[in-house]
PDB file of N, CA and C in Angstrom:
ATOM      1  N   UNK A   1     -70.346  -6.673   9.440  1.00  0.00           N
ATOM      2  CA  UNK A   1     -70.726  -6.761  10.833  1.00  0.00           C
ATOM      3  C   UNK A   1     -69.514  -6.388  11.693  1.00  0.00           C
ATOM      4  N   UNK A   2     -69.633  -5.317  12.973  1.00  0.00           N
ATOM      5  CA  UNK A   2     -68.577  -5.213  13.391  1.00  0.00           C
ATOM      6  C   UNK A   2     -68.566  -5.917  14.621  1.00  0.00           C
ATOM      7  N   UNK A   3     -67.304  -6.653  15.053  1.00  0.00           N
ATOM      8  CA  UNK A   3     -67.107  -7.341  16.170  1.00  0.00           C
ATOM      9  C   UNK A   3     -66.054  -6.721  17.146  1.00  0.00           C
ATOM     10  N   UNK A   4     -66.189  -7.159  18.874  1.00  0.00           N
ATOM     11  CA  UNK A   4     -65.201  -6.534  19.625  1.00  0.00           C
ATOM     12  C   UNK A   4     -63.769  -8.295  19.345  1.00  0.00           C
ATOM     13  N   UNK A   5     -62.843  -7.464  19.425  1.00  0.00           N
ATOM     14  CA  UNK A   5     -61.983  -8.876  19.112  1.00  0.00           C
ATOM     15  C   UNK A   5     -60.575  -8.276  19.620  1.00  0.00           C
ATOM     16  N   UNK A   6     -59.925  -9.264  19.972  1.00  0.00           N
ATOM     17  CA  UNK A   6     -58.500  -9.378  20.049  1.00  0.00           C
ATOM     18  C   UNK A   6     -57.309  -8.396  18.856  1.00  0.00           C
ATOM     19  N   UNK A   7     -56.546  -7.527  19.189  1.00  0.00           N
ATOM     20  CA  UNK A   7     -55.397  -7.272  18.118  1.00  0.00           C
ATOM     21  C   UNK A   7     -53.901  -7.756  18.846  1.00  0.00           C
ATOM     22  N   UNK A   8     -53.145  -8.481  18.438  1.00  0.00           N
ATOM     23  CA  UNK A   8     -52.161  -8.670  19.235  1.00  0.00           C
ATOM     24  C   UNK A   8     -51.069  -7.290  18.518  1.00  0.00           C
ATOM     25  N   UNK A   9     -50.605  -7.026  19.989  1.00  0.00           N
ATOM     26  CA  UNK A   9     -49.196  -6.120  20.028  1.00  0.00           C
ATOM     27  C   UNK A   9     -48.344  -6.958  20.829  1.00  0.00           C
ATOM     28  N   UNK A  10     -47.404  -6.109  21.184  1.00  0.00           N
ATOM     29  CA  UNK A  10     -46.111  -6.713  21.836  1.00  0.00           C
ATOM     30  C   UNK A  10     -44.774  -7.098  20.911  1.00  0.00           C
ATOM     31  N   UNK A  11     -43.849  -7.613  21.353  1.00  0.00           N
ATOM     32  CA  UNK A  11     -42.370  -8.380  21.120  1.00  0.00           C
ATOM     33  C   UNK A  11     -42.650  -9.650  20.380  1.00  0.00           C
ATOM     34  N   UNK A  12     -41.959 -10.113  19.797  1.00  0.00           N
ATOM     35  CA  UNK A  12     -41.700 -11.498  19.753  1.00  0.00           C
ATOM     36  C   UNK A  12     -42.013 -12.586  20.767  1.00  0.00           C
ATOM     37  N   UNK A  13     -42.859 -13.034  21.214  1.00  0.00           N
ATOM     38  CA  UNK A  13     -42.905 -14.167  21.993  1.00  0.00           C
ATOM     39  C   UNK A  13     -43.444 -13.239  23.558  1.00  0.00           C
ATOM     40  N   UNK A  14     -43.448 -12.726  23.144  1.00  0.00           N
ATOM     41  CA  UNK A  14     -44.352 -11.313  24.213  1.00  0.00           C
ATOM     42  C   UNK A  14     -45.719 -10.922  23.882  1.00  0.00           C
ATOM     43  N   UNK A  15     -46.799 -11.780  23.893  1.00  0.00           N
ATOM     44  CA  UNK A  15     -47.999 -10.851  23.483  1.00  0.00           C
ATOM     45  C   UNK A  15     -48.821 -10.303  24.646  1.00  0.00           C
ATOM     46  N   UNK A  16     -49.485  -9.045  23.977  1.00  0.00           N
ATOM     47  CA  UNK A  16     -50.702  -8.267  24.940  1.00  0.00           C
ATOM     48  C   UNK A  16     -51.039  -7.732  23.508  1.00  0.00           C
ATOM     49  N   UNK A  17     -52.448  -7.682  23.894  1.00  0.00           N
ATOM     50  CA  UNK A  17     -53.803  -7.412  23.253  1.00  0.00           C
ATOM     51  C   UNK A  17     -54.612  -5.990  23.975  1.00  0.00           C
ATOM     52  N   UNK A  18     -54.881  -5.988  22.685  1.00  0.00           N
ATOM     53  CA  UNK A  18     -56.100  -4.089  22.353  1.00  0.00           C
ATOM     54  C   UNK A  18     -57.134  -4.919  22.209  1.00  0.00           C
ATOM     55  N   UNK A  19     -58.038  -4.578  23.256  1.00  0.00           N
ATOM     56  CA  UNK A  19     -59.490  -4.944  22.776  1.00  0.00           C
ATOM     57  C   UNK A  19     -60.323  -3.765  21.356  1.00  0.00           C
ATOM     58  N   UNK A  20     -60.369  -4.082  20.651  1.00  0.00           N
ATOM     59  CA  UNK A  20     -61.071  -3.337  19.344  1.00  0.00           C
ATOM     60  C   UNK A  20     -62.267  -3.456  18.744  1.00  0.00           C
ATOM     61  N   UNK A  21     -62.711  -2.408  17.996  1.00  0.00           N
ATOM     62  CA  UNK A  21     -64.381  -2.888  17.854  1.00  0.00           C
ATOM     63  C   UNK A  21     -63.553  -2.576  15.989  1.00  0.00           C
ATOM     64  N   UNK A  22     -63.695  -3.783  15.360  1.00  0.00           N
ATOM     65  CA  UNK A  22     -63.502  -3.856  14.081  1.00  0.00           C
ATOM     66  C   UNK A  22     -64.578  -4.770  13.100  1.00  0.00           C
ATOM     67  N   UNK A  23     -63.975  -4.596  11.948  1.00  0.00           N
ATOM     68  CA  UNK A  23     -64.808  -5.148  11.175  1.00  0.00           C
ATOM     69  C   UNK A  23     -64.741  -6.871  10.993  1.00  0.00           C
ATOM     70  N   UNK A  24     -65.534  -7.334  11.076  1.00  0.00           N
ATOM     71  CA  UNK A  24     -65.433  -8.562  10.484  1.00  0.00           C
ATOM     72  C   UNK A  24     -64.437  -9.209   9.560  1.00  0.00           C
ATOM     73  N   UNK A  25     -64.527  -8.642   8.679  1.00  0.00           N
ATOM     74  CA  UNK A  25     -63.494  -8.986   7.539  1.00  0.00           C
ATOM     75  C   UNK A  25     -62.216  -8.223   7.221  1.00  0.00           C
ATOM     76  N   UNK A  26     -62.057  -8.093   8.144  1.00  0.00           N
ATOM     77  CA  UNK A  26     -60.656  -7.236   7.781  1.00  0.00           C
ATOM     78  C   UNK A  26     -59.496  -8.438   9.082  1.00  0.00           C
ATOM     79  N   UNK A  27     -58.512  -7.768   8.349  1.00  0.00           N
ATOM     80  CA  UNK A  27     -56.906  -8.851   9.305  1.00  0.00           C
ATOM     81  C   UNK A  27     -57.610  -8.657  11.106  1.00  0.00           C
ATOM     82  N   UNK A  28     -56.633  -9.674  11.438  1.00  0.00           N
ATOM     83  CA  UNK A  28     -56.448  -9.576  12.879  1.00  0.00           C
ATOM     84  C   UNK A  28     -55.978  -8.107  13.397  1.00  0.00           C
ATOM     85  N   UNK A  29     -54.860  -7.473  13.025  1.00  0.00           N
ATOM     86  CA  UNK A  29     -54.018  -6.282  13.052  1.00  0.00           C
ATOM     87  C   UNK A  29     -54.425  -5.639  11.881  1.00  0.00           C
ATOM     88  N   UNK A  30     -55.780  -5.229  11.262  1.00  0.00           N
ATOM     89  CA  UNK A  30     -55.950  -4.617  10.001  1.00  0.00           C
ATOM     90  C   UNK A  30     -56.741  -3.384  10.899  1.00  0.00           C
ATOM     91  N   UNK A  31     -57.074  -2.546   9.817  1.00  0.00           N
ATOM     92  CA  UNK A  31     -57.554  -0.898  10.548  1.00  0.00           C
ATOM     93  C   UNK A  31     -58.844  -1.481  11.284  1.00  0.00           C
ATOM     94  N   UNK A  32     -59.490  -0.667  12.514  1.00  0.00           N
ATOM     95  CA  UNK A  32     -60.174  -0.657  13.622  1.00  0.00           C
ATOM     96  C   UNK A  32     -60.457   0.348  13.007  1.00  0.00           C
ATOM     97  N   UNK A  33     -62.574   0.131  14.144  1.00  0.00           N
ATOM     98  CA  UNK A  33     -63.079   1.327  14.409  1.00  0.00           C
ATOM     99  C   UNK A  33     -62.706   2.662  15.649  1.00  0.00           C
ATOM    100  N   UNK A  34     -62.248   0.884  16.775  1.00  0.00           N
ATOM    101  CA  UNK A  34     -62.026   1.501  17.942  1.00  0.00           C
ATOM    102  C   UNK A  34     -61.130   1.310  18.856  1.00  0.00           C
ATOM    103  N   UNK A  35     -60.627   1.611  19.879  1.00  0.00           N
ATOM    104  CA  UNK A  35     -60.075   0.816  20.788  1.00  0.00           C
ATOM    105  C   UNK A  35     -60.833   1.090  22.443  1.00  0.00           C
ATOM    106  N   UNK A  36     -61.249  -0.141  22.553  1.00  0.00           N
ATOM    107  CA  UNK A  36     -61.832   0.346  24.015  1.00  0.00           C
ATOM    108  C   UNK A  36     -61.403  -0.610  25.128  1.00  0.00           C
ATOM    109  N   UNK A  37     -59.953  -1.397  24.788  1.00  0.00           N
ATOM    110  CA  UNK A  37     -59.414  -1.654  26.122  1.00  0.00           C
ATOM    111  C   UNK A  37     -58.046  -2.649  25.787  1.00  0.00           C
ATOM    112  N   UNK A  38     -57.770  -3.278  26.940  1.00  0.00           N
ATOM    113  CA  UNK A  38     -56.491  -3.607  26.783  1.00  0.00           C
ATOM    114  C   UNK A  38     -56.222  -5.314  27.703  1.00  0.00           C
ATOM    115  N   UNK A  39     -55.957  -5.583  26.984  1.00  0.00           N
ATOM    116  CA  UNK A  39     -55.446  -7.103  27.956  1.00  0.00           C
ATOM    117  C   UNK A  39     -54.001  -8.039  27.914  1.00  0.00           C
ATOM    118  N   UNK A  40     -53.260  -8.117  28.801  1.00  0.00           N
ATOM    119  CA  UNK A  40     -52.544  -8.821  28.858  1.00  0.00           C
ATOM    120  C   UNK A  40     -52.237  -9.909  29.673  1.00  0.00           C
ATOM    121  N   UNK A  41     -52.166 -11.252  29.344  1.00  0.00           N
ATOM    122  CA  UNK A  41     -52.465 -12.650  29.724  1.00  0.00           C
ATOM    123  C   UNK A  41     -50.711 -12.947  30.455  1.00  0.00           C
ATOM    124  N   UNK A  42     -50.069 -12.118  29.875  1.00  0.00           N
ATOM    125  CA  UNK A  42     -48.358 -12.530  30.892  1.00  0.00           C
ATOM    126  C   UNK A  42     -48.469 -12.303  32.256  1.00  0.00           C
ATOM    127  N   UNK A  43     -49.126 -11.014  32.966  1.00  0.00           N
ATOM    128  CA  UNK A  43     -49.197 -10.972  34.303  1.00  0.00           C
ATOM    129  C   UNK A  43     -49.655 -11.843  34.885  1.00  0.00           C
ATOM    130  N   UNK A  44     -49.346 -11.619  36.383  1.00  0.00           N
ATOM    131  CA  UNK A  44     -50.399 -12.554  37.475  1.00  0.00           C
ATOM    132  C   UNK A  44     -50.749 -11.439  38.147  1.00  0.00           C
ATOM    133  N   UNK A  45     -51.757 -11.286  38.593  1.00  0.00           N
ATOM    134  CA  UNK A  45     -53.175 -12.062  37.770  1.00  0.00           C
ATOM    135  C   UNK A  45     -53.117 -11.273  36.294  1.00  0.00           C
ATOM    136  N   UNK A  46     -53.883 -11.814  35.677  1.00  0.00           N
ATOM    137  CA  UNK A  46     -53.960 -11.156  33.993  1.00  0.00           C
ATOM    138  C   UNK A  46     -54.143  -9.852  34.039  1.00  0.00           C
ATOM    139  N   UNK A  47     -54.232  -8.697  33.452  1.00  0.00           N
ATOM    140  CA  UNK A  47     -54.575  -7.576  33.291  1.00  0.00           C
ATOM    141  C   UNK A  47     -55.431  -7.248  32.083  1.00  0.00           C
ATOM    142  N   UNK A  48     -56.734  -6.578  32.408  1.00  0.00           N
ATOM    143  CA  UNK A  48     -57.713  -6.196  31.574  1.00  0.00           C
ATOM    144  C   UNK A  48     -58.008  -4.812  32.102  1.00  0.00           C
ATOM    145  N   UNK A  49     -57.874  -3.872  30.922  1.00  0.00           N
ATOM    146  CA  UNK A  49     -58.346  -2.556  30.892  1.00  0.00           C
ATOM    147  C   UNK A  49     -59.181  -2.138  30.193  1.00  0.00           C
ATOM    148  N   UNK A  50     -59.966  -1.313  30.782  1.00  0.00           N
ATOM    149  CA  UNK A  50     -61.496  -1.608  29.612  1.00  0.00           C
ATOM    150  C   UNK A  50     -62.468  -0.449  30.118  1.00  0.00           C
ATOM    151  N   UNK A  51     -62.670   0.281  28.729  1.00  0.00           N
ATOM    152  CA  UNK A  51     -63.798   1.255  28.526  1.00  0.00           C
ATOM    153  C   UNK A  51     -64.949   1.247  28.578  1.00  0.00           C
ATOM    154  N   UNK A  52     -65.700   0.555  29.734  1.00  0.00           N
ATOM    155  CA  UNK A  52     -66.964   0.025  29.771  1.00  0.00           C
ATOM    156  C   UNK A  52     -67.736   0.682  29.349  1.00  0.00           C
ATOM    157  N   UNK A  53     -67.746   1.818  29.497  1.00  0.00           N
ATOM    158  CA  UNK A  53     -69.448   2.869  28.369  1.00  0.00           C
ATOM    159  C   UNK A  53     -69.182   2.236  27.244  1.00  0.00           C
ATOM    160  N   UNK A  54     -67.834   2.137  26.328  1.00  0.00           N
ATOM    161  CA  UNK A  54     -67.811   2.262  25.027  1.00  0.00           C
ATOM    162  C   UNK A  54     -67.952   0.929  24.675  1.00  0.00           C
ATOM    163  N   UNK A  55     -67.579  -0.301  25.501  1.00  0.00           N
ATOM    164  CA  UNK A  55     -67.717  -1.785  25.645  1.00  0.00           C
ATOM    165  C   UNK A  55     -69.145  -1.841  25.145  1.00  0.00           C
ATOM    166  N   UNK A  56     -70.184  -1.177  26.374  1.00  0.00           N
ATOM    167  CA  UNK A  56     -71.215  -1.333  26.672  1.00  0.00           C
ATOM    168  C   UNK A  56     -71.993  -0.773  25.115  1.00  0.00           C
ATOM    169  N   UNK A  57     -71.516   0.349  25.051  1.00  0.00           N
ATOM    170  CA  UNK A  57     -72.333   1.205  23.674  1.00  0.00           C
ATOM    171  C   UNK A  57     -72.512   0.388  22.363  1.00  0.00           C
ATOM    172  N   UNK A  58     -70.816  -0.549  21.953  1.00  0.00           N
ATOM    173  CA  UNK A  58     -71.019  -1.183  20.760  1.00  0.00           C
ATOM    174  C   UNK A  58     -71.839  -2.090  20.894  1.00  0.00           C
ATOM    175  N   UNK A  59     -71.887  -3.082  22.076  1.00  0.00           N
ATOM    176  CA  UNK A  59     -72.461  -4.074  22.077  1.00  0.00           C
ATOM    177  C   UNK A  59     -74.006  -3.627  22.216  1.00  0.00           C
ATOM    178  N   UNK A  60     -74.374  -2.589  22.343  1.00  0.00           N
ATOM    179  CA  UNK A  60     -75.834  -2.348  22.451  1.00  0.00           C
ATOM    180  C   UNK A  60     -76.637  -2.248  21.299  1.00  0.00           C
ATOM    181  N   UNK A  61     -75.253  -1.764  20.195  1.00  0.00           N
ATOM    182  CA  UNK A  61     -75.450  -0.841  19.116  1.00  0.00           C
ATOM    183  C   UNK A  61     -75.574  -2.021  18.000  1.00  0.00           C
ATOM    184  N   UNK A  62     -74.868  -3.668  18.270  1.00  0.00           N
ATOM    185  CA  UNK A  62     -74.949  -4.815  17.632  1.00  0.00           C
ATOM    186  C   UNK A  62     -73.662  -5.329  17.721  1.00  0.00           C
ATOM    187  N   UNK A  63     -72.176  -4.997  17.843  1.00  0.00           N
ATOM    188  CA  UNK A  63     -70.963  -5.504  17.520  1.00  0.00           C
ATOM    189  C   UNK A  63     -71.274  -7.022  18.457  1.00  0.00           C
ATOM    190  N   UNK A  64     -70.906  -7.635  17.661  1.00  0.00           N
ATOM    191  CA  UNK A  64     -70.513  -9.033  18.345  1.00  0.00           C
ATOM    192  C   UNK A  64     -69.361  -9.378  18.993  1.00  0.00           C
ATOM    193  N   UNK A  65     -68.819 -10.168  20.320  1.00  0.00           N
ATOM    194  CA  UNK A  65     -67.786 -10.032  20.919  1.00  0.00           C
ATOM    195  C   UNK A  65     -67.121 -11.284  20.449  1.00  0.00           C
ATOM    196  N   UNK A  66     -65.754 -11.530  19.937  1.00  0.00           N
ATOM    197  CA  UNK A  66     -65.627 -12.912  19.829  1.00  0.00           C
ATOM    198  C   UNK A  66     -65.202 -13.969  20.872  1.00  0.00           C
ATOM    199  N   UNK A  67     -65.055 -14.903  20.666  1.00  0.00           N
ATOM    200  CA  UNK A  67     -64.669 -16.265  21.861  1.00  0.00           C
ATOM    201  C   UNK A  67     -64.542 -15.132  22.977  1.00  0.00           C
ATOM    202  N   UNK A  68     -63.157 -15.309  22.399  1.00  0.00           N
ATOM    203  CA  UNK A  68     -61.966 -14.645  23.511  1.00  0.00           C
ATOM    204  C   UNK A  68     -62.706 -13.449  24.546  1.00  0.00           C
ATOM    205  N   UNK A  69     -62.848 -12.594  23.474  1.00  0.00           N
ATOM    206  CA  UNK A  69     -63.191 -10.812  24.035  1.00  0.00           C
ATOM    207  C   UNK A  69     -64.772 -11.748  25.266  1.00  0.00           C
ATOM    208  N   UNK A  70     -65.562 -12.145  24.415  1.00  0.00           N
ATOM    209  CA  UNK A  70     -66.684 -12.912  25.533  1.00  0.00           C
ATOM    210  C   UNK A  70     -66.285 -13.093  26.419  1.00  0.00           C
ATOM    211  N   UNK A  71     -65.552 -14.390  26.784  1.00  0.00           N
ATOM    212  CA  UNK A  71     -64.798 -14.757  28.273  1.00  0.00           C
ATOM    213  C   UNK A  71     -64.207 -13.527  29.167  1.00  0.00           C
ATOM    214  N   UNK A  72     -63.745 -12.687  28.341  1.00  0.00           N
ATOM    215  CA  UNK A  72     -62.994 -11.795  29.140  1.00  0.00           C
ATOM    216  C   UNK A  72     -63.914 -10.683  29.648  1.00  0.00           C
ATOM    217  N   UNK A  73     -65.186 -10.479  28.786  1.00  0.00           N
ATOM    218  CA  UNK A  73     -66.325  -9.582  29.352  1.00  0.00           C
ATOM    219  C   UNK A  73     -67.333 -10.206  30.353  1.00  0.00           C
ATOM    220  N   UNK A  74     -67.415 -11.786  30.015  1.00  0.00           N
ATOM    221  CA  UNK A  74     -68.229 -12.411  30.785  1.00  0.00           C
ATOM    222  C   UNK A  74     -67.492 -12.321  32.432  1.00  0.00           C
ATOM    223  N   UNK A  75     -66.033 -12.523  32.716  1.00  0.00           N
ATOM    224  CA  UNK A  75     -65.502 -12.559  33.904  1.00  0.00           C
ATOM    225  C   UNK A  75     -65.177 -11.387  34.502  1.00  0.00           C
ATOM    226  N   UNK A  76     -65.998 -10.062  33.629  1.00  0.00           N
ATOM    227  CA  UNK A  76     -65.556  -8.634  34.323  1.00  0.00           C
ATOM    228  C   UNK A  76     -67.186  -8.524  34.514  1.00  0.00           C
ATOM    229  N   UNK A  77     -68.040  -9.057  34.061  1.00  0.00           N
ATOM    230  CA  UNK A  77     -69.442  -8.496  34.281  1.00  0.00           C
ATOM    231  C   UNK A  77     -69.679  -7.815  33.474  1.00  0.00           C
ATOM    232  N   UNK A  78     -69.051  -7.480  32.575  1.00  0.00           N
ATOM    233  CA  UNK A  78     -69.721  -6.661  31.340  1.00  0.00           C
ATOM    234  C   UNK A  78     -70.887  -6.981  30.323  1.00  0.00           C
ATOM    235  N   UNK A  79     -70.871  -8.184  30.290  1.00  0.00           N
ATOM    236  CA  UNK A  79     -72.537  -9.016  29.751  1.00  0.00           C
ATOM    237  C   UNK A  79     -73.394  -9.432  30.929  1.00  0.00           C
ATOM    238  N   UNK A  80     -73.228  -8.781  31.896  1.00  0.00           N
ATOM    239  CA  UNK A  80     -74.387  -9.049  33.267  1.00  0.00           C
ATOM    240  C   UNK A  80     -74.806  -7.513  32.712  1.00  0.00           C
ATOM    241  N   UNK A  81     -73.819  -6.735  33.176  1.00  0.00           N
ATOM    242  CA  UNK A  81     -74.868  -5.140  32.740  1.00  0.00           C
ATOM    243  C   UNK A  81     -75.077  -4.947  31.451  1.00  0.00           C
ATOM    244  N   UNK A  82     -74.534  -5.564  30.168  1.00  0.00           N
ATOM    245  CA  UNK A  82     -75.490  -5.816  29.305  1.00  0.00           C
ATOM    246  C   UNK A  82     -76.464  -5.998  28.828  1.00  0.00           C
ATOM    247  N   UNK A  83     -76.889  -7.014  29.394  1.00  0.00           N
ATOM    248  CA  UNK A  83     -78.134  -7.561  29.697  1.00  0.00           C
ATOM    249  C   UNK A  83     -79.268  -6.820  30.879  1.00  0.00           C
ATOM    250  N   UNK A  84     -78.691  -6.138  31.432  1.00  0.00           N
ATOM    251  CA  UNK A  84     -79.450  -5.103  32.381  1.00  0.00           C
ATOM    252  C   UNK A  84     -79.514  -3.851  31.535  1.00  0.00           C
ATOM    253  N   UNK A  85     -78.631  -3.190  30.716  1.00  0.00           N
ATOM    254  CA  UNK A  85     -79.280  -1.900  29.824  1.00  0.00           C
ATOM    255  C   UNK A  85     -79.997  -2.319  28.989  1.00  0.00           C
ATOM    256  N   UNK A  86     -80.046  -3.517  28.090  1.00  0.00           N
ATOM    257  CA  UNK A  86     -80.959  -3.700  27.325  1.00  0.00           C
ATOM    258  C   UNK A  86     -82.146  -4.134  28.056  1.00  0.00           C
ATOM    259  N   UNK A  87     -82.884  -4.082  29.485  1.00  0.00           N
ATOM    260  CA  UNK A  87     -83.423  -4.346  30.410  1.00  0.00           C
ATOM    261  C   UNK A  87     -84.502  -2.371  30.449  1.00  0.00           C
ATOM    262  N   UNK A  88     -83.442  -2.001  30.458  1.00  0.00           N
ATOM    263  CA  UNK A  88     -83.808  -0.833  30.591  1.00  0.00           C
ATOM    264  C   UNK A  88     -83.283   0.205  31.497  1.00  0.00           C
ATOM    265  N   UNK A  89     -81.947  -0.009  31.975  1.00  0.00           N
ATOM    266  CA  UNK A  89     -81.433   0.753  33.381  1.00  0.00           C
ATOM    267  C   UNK A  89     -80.323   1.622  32.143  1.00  0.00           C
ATOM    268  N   UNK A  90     -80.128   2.490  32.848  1.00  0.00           N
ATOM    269  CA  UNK A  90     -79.058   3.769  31.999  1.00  0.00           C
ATOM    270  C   UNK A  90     -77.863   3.463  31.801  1.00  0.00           C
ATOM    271  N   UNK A  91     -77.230   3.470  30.777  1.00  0.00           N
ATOM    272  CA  UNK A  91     -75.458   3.466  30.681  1.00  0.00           C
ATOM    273  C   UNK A  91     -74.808   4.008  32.067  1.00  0.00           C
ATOM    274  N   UNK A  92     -75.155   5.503  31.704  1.00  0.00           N
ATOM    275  CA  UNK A  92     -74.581   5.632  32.977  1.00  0.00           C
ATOM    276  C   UNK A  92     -74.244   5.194  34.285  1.00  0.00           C
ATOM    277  N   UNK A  93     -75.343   5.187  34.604  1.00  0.00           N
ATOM    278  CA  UNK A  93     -75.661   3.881  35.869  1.00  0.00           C
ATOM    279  C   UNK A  93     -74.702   2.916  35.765  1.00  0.00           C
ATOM    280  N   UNK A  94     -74.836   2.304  34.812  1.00  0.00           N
ATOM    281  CA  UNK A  94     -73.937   0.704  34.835  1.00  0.00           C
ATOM    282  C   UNK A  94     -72.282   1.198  34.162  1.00  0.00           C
ATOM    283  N   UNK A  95     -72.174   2.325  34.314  1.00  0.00           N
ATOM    284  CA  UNK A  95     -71.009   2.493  33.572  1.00  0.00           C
ATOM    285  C   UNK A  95     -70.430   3.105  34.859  1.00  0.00           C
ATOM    286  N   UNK A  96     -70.746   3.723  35.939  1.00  0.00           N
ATOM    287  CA  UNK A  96     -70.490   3.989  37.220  1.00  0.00           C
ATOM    288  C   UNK A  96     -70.125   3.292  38.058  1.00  0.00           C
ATOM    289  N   UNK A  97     -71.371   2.011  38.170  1.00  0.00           N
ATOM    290  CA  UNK A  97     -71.259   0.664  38.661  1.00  0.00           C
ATOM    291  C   UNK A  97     -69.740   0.200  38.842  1.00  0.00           C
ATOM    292  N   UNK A  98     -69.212   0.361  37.070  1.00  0.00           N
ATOM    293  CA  UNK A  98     -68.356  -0.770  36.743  1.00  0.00           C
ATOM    294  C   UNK A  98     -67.125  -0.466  37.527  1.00  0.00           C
ATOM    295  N   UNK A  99     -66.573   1.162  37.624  1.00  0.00           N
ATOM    296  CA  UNK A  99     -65.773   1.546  38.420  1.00  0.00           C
ATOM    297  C   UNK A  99     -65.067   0.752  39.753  1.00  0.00           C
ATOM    298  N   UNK A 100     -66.350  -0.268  40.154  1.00  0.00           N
ATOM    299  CA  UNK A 100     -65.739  -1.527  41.525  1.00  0.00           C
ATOM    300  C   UNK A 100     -65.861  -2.590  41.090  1.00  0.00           C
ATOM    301  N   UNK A 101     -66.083  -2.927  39.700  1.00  0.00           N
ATOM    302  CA  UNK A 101     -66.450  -4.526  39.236  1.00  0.00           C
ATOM    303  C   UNK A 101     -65.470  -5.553  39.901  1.00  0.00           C
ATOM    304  N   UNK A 102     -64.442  -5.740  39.219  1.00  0.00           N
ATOM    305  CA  UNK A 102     -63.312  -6.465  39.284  1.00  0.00           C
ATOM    306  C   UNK A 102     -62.337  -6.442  39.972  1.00  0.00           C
ATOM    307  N   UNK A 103     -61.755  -6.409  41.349  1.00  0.00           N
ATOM    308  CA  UNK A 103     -60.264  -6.204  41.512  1.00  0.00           C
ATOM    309  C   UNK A 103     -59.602  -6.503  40.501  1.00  0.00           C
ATOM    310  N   UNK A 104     -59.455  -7.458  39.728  1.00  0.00           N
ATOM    311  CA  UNK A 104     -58.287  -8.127  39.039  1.00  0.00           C
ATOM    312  C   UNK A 104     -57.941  -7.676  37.670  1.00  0.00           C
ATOM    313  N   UNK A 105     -59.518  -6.676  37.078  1.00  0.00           N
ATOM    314  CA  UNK A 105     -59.238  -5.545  36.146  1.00  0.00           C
ATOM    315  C   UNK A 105     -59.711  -4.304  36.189  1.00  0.00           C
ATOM    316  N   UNK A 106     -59.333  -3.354  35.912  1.00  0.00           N
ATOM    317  CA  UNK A 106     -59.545  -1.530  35.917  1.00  0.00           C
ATOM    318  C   UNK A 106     -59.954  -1.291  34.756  1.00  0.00           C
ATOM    319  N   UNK A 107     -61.331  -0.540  35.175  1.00  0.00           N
ATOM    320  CA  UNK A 107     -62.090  -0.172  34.789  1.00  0.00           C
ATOM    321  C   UNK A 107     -61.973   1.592  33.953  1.00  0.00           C
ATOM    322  N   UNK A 108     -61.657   1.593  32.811  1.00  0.00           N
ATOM    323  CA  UNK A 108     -60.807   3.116  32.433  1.00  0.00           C
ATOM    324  C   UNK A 108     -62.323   4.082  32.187  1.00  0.00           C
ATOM    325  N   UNK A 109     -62.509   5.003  32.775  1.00  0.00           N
ATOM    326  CA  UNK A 109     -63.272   6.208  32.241  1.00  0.00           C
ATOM    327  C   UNK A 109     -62.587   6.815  30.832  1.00  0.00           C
ATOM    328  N   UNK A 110     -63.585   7.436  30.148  1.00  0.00           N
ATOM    329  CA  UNK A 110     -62.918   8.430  28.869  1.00  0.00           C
ATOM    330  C   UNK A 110     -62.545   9.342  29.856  1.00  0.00           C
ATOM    331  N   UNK A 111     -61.241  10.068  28.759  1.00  0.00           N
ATOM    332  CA  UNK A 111     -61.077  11.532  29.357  1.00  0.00           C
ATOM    333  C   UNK A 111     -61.591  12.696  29.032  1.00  0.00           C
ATOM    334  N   UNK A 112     -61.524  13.586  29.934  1.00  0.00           N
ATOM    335  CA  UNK A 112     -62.578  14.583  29.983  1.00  0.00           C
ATOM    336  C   UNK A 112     -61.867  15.461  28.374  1.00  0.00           C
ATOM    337  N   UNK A 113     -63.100  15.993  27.870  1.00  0.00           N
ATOM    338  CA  UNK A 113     -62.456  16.440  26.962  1.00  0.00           C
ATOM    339  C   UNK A 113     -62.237  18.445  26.995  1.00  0.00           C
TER     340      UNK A 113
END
């Protein structure tokens, strides 16, 4: 089963976190499918960066979010429009949306390829 979860990076006594869509059973820091965002809890206010299509896509697709990654999607709105695409409204749409969700986190588009 793949879940969105926490990887810690950083220093010694310095952490920030990759939001990742990995496997269940593999390490905390073991190989990923994905990376679709970024959080770090040292700033004020916290900083969350986040790929909402691709947020949005795994979780549509089944990945489970854990504790952590939850709280941090629940306080960006990312399981409000969750719950609205599986409703029936377009990614797109809610992936446009997300662009003004949060002041307190940025919202990353993919790049154009």
């Amino acid at each position: 089963m793949l879940r969105l979860r926490l990887r810690r990076v950083g220093r010694k006594k310095q952490p920030s976190y990759r939001i990742v869509v990995a496997e269940s059973a593999s390490p905390r820091d073991g190989k990923s499918v994905e990376t679709v965002g970024f959080y770090n809890p040292r700033t004020e206010p916290e900083t969350l960066q986040l790929l909402e299509e691709r947020a949005l896509y795994w979780l549509s697709v089944g990945a489970q979010p854990s504790e952590s990654v939850a709280r941090l999607l629940k306080n960006n709105g990312t399981l409000e429009r969750l719950a609205r695409l599986r409703a029936g409204e377009s990614l797109e749409a809610l992936a446009a949306e997300a662009g003004g969700a949060a002041p307190a986190a940025t919202v990353l588009t993919e790049p154009e390829a």
